[in-house]
PDB file of N, CA and C in Angstrom:
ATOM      1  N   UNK A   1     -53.127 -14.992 -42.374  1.00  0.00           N
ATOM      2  CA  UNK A   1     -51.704 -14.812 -42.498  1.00  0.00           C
ATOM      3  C   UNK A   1     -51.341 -14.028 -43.750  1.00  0.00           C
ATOM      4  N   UNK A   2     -52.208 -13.994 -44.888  1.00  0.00           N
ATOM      5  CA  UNK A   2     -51.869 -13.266 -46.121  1.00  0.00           C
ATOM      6  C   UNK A   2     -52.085 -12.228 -46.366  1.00  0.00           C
ATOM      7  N   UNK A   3     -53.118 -11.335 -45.104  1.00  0.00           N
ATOM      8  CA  UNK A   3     -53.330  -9.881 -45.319  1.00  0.00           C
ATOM      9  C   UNK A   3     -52.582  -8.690 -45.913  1.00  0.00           C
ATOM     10  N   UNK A   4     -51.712  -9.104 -45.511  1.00  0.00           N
ATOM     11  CA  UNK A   4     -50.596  -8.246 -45.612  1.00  0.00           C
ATOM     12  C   UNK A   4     -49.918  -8.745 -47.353  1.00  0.00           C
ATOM     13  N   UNK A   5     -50.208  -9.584 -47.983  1.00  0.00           N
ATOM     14  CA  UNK A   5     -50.017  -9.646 -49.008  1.00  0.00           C
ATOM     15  C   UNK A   5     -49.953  -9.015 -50.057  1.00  0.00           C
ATOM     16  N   UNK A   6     -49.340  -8.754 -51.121  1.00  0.00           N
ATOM     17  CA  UNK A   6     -49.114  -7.854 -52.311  1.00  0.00           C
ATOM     18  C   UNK A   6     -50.406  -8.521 -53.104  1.00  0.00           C
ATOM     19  N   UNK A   7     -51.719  -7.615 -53.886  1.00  0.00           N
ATOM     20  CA  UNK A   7     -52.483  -7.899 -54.630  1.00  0.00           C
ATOM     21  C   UNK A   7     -52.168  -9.048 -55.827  1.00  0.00           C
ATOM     22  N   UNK A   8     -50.458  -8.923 -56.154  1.00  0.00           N
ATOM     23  CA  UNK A   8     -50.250  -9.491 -57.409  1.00  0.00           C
ATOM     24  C   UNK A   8     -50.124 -11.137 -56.768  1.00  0.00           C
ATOM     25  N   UNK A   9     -49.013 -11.350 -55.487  1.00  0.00           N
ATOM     26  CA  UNK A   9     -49.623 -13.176 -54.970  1.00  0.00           C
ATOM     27  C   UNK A   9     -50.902 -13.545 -54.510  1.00  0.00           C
ATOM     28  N   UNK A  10     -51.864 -12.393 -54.212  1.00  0.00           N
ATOM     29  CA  UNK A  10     -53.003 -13.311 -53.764  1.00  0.00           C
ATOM     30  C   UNK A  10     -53.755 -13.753 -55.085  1.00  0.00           C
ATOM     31  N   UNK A  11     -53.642 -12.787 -55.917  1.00  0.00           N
ATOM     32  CA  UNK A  11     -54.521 -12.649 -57.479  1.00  0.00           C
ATOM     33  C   UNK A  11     -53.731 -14.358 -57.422  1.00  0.00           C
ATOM     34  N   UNK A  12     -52.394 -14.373 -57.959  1.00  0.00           N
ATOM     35  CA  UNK A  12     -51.359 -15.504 -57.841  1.00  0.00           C
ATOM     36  C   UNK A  12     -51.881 -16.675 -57.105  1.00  0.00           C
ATOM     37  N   UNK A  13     -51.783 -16.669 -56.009  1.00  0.00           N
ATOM     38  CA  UNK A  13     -52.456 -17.813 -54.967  1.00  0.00           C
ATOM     39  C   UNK A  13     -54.151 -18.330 -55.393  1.00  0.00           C
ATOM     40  N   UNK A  14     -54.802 -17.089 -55.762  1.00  0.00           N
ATOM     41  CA  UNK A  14     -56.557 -17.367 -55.981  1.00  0.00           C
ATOM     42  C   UNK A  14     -56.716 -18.392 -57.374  1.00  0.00           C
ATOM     43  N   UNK A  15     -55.725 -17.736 -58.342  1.00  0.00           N
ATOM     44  CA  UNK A  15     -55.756 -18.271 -59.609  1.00  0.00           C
ATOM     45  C   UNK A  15     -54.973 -19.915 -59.729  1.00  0.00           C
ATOM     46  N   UNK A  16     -53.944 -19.850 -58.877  1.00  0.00           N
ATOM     47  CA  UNK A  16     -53.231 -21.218 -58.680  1.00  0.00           C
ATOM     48  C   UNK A  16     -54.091 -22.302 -58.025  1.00  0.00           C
ATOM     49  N   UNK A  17     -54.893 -22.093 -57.112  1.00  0.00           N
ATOM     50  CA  UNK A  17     -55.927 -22.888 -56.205  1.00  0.00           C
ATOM     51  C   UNK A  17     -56.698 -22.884 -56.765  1.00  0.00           C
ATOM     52  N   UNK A  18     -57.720 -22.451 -57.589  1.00  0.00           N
ATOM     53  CA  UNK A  18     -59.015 -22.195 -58.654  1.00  0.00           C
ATOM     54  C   UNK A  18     -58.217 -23.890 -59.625  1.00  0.00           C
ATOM     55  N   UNK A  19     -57.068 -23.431 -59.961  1.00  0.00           N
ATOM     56  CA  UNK A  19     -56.584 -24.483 -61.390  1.00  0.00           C
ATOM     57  C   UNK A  19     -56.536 -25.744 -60.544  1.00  0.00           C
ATOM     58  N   UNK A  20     -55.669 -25.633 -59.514  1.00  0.00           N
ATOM     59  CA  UNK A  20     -55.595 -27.044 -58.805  1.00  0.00           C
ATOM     60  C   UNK A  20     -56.552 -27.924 -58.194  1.00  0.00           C
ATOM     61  N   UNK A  21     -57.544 -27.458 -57.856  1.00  0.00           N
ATOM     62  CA  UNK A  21     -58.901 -27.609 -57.155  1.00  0.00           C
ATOM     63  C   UNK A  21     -59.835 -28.277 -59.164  1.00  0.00           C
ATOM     64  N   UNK A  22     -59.619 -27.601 -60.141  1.00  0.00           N
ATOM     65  CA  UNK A  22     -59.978 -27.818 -61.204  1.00  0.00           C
ATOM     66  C   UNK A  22     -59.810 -28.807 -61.683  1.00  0.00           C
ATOM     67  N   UNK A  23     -58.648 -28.976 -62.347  1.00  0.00           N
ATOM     68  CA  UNK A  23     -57.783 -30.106 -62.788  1.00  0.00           C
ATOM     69  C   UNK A  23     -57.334 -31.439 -62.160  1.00  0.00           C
ATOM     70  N   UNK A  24     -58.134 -32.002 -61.661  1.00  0.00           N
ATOM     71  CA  UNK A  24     -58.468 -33.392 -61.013  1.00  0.00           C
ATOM     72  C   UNK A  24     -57.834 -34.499 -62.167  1.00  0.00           C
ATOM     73  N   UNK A  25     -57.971 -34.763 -63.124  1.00  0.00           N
ATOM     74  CA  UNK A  25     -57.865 -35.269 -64.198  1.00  0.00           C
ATOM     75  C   UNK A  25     -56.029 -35.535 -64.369  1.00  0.00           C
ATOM     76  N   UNK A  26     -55.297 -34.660 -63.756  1.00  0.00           N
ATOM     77  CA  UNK A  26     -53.904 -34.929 -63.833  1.00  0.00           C
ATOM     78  C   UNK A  26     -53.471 -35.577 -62.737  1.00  0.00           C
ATOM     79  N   UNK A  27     -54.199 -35.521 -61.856  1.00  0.00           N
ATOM     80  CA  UNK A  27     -53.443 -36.683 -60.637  1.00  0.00           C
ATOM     81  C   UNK A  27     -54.094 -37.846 -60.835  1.00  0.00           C
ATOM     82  N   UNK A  28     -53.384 -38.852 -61.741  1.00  0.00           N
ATOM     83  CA  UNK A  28     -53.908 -40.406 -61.724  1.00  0.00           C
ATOM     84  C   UNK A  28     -54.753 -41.095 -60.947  1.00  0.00           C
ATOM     85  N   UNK A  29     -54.417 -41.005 -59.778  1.00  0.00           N
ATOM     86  CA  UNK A  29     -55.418 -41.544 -58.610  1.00  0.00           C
ATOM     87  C   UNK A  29     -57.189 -41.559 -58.794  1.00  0.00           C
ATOM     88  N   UNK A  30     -56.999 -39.785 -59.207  1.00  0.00           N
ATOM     89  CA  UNK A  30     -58.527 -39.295 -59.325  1.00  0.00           C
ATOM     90  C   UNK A  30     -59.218 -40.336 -60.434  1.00  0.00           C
ATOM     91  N   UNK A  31     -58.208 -40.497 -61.430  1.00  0.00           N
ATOM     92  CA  UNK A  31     -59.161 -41.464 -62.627  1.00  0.00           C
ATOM     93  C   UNK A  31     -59.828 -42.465 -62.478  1.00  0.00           C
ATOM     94  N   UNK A  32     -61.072 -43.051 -62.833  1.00  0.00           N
ATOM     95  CA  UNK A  32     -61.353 -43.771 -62.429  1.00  0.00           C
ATOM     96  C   UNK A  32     -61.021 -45.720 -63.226  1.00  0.00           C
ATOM     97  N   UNK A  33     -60.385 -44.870 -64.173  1.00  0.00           N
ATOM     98  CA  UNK A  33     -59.862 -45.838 -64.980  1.00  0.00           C
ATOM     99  C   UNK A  33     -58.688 -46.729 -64.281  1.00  0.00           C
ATOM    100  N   UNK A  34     -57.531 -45.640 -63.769  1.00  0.00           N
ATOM    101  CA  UNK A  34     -56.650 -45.626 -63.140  1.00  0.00           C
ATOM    102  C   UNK A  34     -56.810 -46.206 -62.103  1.00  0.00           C
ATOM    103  N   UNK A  35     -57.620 -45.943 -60.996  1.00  0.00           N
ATOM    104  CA  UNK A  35     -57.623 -46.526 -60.172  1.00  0.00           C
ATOM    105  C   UNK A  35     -58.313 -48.117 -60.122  1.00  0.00           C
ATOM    106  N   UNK A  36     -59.357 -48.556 -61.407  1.00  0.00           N
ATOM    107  CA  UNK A  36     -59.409 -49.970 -61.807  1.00  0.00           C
ATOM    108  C   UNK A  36     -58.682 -50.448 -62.638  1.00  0.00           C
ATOM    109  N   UNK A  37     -57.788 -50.341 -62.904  1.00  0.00           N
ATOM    110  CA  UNK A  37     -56.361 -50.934 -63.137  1.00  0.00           C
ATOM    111  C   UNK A  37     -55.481 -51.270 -62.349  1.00  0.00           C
ATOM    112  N   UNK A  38     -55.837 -50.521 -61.311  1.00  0.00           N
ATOM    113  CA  UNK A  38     -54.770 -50.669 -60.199  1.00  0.00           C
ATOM    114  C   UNK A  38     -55.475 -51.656 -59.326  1.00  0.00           C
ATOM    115  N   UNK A  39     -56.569 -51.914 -59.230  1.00  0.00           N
ATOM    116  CA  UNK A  39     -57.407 -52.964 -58.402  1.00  0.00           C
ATOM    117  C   UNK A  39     -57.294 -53.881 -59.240  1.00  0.00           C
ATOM    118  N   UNK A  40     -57.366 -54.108 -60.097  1.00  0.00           N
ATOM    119  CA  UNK A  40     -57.822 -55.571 -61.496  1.00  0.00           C
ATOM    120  C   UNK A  40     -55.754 -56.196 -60.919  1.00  0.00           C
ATOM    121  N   UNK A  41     -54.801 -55.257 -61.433  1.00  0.00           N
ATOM    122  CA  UNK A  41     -53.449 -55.929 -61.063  1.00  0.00           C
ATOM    123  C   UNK A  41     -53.359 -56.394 -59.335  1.00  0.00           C
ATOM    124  N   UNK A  42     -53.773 -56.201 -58.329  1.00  0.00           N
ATOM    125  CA  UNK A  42     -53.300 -56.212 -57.135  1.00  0.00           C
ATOM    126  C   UNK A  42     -54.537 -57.548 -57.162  1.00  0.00           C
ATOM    127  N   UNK A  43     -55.751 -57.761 -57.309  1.00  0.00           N
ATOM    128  CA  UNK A  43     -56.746 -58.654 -57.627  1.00  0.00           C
ATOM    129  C   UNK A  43     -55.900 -59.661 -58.099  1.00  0.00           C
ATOM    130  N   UNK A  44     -54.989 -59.416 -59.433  1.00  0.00           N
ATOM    131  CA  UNK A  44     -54.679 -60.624 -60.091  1.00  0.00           C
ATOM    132  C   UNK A  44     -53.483 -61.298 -59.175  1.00  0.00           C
ATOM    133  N   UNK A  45     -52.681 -60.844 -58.783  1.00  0.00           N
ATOM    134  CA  UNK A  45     -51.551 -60.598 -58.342  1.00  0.00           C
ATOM    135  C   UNK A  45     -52.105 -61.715 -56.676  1.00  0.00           C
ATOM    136  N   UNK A  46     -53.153 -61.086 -55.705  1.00  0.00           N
ATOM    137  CA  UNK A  46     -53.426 -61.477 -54.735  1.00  0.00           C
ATOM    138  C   UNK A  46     -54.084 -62.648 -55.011  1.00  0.00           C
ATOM    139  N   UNK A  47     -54.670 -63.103 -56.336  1.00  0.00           N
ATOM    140  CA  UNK A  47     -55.460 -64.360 -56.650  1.00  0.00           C
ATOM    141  C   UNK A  47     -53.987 -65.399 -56.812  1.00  0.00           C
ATOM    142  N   UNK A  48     -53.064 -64.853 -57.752  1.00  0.00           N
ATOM    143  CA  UNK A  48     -52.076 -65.802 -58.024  1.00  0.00           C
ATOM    144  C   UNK A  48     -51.193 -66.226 -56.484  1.00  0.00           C
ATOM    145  N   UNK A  49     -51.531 -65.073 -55.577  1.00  0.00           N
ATOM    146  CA  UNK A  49     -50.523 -65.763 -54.376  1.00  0.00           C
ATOM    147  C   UNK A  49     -51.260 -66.673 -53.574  1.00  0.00           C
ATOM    148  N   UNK A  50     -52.561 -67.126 -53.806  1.00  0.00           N
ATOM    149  CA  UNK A  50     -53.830 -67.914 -53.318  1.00  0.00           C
ATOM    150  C   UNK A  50     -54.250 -67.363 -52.248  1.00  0.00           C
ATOM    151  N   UNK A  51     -53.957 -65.891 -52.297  1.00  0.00           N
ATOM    152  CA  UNK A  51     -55.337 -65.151 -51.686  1.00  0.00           C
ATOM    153  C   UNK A  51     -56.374 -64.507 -51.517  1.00  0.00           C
ATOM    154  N   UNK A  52     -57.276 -66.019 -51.557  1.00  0.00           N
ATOM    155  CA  UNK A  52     -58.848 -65.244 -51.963  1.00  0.00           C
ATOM    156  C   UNK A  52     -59.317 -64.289 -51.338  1.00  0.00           C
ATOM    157  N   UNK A  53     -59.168 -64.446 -50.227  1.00  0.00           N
ATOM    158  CA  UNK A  53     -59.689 -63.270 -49.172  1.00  0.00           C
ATOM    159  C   UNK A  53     -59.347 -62.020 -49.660  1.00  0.00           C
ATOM    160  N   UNK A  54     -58.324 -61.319 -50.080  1.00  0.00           N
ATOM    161  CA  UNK A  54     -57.870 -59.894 -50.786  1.00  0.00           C
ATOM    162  C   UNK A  54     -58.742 -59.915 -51.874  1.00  0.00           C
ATOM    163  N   UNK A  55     -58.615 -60.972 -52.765  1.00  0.00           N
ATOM    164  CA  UNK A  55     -58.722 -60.770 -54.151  1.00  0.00           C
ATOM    165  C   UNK A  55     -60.117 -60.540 -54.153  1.00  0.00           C
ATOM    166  N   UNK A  56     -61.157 -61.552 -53.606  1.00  0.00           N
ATOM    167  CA  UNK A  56     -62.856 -60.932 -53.474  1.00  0.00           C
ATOM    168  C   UNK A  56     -62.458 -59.663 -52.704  1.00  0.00           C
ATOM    169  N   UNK A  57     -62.034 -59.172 -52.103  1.00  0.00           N
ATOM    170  CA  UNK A  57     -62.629 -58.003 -51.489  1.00  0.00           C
ATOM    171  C   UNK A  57     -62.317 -56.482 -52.264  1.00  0.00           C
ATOM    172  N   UNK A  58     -60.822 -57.090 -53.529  1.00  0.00           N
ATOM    173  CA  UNK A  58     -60.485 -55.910 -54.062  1.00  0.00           C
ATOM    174  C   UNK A  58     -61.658 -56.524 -55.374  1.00  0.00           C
ATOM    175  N   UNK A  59     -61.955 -57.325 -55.524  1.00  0.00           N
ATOM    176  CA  UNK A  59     -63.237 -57.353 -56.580  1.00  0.00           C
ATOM    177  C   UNK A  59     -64.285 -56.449 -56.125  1.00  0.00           C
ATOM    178  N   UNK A  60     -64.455 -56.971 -54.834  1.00  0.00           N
ATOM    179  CA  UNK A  60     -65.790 -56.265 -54.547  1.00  0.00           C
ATOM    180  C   UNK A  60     -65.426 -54.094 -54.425  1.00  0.00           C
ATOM    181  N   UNK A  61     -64.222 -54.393 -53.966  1.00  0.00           N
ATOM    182  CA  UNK A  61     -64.189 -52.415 -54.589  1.00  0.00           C
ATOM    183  C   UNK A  61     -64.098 -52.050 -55.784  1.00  0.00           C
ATOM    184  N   UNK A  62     -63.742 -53.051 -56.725  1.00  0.00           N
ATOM    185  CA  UNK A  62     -64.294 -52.330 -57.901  1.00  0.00           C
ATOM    186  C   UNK A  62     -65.283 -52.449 -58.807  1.00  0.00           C
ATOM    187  N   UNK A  63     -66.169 -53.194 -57.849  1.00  0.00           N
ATOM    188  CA  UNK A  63     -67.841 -53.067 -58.138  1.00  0.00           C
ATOM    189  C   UNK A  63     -67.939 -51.727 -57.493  1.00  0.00           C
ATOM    190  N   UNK A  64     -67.914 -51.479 -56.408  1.00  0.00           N
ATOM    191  CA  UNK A  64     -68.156 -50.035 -55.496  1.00  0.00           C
ATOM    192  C   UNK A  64     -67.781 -49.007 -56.758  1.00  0.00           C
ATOM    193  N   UNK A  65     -66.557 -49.095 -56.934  1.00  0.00           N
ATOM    194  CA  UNK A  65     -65.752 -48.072 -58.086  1.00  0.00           C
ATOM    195  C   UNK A  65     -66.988 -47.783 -59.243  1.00  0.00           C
ATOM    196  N   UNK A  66     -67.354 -48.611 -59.586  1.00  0.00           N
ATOM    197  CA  UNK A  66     -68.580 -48.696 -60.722  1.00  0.00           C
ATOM    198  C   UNK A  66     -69.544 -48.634 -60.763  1.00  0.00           C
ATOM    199  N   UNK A  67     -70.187 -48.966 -59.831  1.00  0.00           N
ATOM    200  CA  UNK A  67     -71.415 -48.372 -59.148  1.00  0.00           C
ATOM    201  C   UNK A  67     -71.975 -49.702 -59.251  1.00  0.00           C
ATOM    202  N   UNK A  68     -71.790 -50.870 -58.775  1.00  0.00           N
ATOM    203  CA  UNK A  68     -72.381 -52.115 -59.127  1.00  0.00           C
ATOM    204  C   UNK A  68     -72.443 -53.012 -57.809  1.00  0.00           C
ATOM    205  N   UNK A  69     -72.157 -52.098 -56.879  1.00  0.00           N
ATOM    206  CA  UNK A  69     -72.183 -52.590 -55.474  1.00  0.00           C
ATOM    207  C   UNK A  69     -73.351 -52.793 -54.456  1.00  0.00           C
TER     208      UNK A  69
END
């Protein structure tokens, strides 16, 4: 679809996708910190509503997360 494109958006498009594809590190999710924080609260959270069943299983993903699985 971009053939027809002006050299200066594809240069534009190549260089924008190169950075975004790069920079992993700004979408929170990717972190891995981030995302065991976000398991440790939903863990605590599912233990306090007395459900074990969630709470081992979001334990056990963030053994996976860590490599301890």
């Amino acid at each position: 679809m971009g053939a027809a494109l002006a050299e200066d958006f594809k240069t534009l498009f190549f260089e924008t996708r190169k950075q975004f594809l790069e920079d992993l590190e700004s979408i929170p999710i990717a972190n891995k910190a981030v995302r065991l924080r976000r398991l440790d609260r939903m863990a605590n959270v599912a233990e306090d509503r007395g459900n074990l069943v969630l709470a081992a299983d979001l334990g056990e993903r963030a053994a996976k997360e860590v490599g301890g699985a």
